[in-house]
Protein backbone atom coordinates (compact mmCIF):
# COMPACT_ATOMS: atom_id res chain seq x y z
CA UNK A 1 -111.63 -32.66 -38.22
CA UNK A 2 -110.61 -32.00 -41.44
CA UNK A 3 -111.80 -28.73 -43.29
CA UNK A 4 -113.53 -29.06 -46.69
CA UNK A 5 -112.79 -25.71 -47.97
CA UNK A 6 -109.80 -27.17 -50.26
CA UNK A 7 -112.70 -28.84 -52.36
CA UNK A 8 -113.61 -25.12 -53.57
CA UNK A 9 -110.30 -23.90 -55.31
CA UNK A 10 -110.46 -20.22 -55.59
CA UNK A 11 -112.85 -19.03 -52.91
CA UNK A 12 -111.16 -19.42 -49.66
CA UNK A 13 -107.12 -19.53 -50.93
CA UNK A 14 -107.45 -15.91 -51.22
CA UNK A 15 -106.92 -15.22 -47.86
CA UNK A 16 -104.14 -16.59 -45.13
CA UNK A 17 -104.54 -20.09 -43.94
CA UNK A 18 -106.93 -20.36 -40.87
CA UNK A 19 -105.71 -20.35 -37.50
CA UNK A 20 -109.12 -21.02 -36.47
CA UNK A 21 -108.64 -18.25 -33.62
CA UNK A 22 -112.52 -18.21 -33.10
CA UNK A 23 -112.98 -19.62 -29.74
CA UNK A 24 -115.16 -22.79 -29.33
CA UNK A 25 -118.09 -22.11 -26.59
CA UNK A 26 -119.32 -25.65 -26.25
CA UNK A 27 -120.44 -28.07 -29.24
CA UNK A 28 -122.32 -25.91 -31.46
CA UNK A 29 -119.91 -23.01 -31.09
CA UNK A 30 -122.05 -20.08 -29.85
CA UNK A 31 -123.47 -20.21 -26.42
CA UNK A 32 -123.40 -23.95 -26.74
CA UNK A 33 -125.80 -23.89 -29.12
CA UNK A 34 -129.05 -22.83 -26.93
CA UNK A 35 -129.81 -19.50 -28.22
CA UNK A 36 -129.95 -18.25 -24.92
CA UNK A 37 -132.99 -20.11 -23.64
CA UNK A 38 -131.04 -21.67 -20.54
CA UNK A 39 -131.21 -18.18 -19.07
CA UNK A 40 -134.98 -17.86 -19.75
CA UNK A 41 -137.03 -16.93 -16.81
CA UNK A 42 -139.37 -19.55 -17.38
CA UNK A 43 -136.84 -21.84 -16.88
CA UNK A 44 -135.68 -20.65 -13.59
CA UNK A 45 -139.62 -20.35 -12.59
CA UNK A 46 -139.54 -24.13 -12.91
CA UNK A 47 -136.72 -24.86 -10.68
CA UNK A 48 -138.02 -21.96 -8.28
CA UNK A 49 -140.89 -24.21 -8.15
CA UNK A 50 -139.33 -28.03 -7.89
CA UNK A 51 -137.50 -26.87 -4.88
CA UNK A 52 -139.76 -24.69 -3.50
CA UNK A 53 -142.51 -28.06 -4.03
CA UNK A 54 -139.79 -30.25 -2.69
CA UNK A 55 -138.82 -27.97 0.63
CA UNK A 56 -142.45 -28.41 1.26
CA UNK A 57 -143.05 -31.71 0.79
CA UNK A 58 -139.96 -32.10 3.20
CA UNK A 59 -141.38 -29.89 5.92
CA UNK A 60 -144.62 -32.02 5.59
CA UNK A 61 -143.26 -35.32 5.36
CA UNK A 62 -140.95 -34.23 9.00
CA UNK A 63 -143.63 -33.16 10.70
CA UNK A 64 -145.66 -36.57 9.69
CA UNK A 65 -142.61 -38.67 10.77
CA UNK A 66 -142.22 -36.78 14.00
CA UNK A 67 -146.09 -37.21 15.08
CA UNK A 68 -145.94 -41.23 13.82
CA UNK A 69 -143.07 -41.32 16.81
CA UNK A 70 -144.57 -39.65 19.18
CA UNK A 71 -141.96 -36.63 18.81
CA UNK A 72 -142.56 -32.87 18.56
CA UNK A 73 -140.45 -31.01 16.35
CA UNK A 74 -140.66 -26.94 15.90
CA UNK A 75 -141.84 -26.13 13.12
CA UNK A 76 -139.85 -22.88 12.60
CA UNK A 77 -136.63 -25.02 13.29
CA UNK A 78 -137.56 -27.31 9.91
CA UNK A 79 -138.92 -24.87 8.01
CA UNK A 80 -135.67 -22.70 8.14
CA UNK A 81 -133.67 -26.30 7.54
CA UNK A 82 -135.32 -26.44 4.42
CA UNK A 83 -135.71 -22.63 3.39
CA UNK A 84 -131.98 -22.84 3.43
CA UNK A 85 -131.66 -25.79 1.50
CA UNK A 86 -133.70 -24.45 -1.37
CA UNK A 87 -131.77 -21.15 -1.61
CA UNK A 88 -128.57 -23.01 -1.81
CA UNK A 89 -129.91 -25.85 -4.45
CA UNK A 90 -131.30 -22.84 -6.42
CA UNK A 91 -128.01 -20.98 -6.57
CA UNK A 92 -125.80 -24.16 -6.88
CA UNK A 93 -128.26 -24.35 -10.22
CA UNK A 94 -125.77 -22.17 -12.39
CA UNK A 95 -123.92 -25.38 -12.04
CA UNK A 96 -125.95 -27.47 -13.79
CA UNK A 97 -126.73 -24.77 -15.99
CA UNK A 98 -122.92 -24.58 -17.39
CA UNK A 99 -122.44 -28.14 -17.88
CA UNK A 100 -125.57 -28.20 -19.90
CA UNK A 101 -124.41 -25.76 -21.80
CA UNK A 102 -120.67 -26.95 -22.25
CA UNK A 103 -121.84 -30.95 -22.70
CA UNK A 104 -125.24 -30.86 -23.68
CA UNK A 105 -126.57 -34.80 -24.06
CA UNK A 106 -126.89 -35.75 -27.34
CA UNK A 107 -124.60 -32.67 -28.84
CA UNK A 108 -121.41 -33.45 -27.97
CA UNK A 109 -119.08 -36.71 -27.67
CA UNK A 110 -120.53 -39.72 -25.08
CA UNK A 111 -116.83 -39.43 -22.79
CA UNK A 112 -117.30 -35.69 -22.68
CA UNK A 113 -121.02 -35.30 -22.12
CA UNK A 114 -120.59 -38.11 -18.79
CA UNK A 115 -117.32 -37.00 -17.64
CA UNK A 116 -118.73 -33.02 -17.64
CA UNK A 117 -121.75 -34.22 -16.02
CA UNK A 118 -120.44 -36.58 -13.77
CA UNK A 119 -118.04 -33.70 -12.13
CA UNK A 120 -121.02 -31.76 -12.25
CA UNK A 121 -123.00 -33.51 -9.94
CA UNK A 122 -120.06 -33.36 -7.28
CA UNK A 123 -119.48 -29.95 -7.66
CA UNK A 124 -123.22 -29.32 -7.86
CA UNK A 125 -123.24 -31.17 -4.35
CA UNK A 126 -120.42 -29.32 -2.58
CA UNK A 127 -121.48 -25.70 -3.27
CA UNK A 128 -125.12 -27.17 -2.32
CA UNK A 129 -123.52 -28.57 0.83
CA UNK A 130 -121.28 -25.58 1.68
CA UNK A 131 -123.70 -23.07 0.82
CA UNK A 132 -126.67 -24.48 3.11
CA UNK A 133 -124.51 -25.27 6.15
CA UNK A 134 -123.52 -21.39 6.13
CA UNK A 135 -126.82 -20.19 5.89
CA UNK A 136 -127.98 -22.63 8.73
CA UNK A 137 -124.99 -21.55 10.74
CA UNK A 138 -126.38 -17.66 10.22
CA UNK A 139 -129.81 -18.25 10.85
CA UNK A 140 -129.62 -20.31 13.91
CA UNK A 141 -127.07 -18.19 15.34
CA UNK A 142 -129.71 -15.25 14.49
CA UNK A 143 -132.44 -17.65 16.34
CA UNK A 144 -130.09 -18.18 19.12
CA UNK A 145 -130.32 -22.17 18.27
CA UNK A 146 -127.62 -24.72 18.23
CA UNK A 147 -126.67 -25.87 14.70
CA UNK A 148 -123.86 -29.04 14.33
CA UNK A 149 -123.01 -30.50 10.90
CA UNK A 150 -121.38 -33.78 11.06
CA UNK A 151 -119.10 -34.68 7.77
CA UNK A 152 -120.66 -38.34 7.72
CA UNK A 153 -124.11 -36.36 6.20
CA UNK A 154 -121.90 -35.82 3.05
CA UNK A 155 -123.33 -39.60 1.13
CA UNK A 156 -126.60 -38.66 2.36
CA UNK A 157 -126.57 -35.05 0.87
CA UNK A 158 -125.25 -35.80 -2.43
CA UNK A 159 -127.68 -38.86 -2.62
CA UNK A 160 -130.18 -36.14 -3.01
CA UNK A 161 -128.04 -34.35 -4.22
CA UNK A 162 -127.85 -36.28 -7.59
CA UNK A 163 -131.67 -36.82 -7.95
CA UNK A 164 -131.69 -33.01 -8.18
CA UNK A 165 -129.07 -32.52 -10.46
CA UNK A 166 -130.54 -34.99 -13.16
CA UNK A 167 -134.43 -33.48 -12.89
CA UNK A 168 -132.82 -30.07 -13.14
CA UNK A 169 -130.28 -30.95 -16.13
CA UNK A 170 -132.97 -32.45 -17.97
CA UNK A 171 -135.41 -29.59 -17.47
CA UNK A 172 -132.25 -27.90 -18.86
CA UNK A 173 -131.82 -29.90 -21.57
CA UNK A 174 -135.34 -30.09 -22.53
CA UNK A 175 -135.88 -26.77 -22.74
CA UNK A 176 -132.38 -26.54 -24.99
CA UNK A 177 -133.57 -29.16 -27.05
CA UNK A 178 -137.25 -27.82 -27.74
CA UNK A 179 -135.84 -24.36 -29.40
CA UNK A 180 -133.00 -26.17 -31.41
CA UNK A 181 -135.75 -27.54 -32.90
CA UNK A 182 -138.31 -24.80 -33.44
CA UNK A 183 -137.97 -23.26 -36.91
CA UNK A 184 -136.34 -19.86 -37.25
CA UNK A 185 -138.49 -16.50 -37.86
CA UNK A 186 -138.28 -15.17 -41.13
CA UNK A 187 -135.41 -12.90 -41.69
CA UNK A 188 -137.54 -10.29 -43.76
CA UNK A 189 -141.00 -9.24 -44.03
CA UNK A 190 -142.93 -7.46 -47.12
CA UNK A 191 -143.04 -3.64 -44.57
CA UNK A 192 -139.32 -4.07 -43.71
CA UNK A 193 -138.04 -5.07 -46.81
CA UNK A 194 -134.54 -7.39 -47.38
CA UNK A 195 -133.04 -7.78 -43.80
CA UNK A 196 -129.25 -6.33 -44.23
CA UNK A 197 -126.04 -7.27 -42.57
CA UNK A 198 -123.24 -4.55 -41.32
CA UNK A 199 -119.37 -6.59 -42.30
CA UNK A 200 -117.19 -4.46 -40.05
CA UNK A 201 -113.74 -4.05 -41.07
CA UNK A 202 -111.85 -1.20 -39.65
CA UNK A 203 -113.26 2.20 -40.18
CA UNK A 204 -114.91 0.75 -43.18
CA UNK A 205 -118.57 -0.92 -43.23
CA UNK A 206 -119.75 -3.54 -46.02
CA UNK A 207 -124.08 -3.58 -45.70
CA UNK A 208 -125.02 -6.72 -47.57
CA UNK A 209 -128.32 -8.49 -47.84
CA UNK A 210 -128.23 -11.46 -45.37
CA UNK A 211 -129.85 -13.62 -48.43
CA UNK A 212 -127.18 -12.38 -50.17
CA UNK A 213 -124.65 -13.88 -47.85
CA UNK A 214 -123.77 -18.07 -48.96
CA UNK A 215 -121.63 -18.95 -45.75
CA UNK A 216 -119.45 -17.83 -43.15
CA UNK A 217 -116.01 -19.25 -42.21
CA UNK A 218 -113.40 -18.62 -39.41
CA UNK A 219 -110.10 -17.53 -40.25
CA UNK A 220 -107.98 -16.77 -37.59
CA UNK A 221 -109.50 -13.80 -35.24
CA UNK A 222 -111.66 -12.62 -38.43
CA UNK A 223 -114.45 -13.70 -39.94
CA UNK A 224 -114.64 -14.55 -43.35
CA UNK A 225 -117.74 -14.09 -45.30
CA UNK A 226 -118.97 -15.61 -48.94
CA UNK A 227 -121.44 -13.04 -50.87
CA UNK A 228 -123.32 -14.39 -53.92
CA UNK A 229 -121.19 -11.64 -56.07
CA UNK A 230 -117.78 -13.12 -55.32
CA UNK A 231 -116.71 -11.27 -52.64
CA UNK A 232 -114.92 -12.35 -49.82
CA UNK A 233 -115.04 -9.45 -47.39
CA UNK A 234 -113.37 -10.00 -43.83
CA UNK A 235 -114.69 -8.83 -40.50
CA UNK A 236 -112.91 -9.08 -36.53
CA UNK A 237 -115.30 -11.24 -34.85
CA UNK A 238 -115.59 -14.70 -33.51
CA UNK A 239 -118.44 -16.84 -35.04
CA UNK A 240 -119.91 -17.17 -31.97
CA UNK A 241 -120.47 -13.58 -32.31
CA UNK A 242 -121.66 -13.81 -36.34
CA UNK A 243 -124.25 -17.46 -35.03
CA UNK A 244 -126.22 -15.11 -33.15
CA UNK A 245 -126.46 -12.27 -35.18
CA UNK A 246 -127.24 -14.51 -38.53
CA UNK A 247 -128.93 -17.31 -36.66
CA UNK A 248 -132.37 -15.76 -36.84
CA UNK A 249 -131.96 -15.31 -39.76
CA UNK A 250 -131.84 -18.70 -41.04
CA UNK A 251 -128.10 -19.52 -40.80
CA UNK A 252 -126.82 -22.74 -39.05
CA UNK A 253 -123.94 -24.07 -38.01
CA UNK A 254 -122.54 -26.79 -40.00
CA UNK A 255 -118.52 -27.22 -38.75
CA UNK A 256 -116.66 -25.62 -35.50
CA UNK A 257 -115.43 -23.12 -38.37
CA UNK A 258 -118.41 -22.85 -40.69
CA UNK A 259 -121.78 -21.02 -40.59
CA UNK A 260 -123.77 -21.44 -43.93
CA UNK A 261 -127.33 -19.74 -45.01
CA UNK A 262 -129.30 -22.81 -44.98
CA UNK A 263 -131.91 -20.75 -47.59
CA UNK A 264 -128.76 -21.48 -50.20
CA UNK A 265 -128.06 -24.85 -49.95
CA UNK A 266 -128.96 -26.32 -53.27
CA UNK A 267 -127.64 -30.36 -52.74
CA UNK A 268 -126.18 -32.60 -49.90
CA UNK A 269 -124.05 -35.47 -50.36
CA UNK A 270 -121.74 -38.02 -48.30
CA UNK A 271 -118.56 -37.04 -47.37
CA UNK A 272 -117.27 -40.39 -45.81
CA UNK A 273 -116.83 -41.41 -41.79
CA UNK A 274 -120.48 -39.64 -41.45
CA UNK A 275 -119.50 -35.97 -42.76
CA UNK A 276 -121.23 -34.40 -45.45
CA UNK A 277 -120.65 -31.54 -47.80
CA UNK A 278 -123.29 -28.99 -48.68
CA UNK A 279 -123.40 -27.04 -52.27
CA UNK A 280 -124.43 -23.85 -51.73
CA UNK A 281 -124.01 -22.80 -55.44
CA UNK A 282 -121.55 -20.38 -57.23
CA UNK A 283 -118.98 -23.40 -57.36
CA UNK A 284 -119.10 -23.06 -52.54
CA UNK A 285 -118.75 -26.08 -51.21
CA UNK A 286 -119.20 -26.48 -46.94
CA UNK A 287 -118.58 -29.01 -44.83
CA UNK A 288 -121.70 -30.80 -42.40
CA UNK A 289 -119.38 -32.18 -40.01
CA UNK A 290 -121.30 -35.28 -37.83
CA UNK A 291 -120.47 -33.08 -34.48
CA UNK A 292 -123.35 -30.55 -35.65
CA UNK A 293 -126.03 -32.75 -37.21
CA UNK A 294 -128.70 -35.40 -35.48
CA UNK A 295 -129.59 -38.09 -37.05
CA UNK A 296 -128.57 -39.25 -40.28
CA UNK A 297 -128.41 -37.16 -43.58
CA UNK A 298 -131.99 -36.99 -44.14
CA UNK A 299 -132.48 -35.96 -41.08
CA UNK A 300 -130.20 -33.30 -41.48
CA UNK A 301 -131.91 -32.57 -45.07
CA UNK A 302 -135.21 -31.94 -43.86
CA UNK A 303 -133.71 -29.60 -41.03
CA UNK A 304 -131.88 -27.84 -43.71
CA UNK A 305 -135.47 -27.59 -45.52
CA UNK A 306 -137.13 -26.33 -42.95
CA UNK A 307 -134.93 -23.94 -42.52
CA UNK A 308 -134.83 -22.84 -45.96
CA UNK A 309 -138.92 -22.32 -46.11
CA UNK A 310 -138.53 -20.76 -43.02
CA UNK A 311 -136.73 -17.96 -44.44
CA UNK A 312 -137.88 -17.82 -48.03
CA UNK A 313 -140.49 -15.30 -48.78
CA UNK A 314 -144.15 -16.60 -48.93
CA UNK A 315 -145.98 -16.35 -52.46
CA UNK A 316 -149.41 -15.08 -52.35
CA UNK A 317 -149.78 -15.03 -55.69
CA UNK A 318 -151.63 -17.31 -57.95
């Protein structure tokens, strides 16, 4: 990936070259791009729900079988099978929750995305497995019942094992995918005034106006930030860190090393092998690498657009 910010002589060379010491967290560089909404309780009220739906359907179904052949199971013996079962699918979930976040489809590179996904499912599976056989163990022993696991169940478990992990990852992804796409809140309203940002360096603090900001770039284990007035103040912070503190506010992330004010961009244009370059005026040009867009460039446009109105201030005027 090559970095852009030699087209813009003057605006960056001020400072030492980047060691890019900001730490990638997955493909859109701050908490894999989700803005947090894997950990939203409404997501794990859905997958409290599929298993609890499917640990009753399983009891049911059991019991049905049983009575077709003339055999009488205990109910309390099934029930707890499957009680079990769910607890240890719902806590195996973080899994699938990690690798949604580190390789989320459609956000990252085709090999990664399968081969994170793909060792997902297995270790998904085994802490499933593990997990429910110790829990069975307890609560039989506690029911004074004989419990045997026999290693040949392993194909059958992760059989379902794999259904599970796909209608989880996609309720995942879904959800992931549905607030990537909603616009972002206005950064300012007419009570609050201009929304401010505090540039930390040192003892020393920098408030700027966050529409006064143009772009953000790594450099090393600081952040590096472009104000409309020229300055290029510095601040210790990874941009993981600076995405969700500006991403509200109508900043998006355009390069592993880049994090622009979308309100600012005045022009796109090609960059060759399906990068772009943004103007963001003052003579700042950013890079649009293909890793953080979807689509093709007017796709990206009208993104960048809607993030833009998003944030501007509405006229009421006439």
């Amino acid at each position: 990936m090559t970095d852009h910010a030699h087209e813009n002589p003057g605006r960056w060379d001020r400072r030492p070259p980047r060691r890019d010491g900001a730490r990638r967290r997955g493909t859109s560089g701050a908490r894999s791009g989700t803005s947090g909404v894997l950990a939203n309780w409404r997501a794990w009220l859905l997958v409290l729900g599929l298993v609890g739906l499917n640990a009753f359907v399983n009891v049911m179904t059991g019991l049905d079988d049983a009575r077709l052949r003339g055999v009488r199971l205990p109910v309390p013996r099934l029930a707890t099978e499957e009680v079990t079962s769910a607890i240890a699918a719902t806590i195996a979930a973080f899994v699938i929750l990690g690798a949604v976040r580190f390789a989320p489809p459609g956000r990252s590179p085709l090999w990664r995305t399968l081969a994170v996904h793909a060792g997902g499912t297995l270790v998904f599976s085994g802490l499933h497995t593990g997990l429910m056989i110790l829990f069975r163990t307890v609560a039989f022993a506690v029911m004074r019942q004989p419990y045997a696991w026999r290693w040949g169940q392993i194909p059958y478990e992760y059989r379902k094992d794999l259904i599970a992990y796909l209608v989880i990852a996609g309720l995942f992804w879904a959800l992931t995918r549905r607030e990537r796409q909603a616009p972002p809140a206005p950064a300012t309203s007419p009570a609050a005034g201009p929304a401010s940002f505090d540039v930390r360096d040192g003892a020393s603090i920098l408030r700027v106006p966050v529409a006064e900001i143009l772009a953000a770039k790594a450099a090393g284990n600081y952040v590096e930030f472009a104000l409309a007035d020229g300055r290029r103040p510095l601040m210790r912070a990874s941009m993981a860190q600076i995405e969700a503190a500006l991403g509200p506010a109508g900043f998006v992330r355009t390069h592993r090393s880049w994090l622009v004010n979308a309100g600012r961009v005045r022009a796109l244009s090609g960059a060759g092998s399906g990068d772009y370059r943004l103007d963001l005026g003052d003579g700042l040009i950013a890079p649009l690498s293909r890793r953080y867009r979807t689509g093709d460039a007017t796709a990206v446009w009208s993104r960048l657009e809607l993030e833009r109105n998003a944030s501007a201030p509405q006229n009421t005027g006439r």
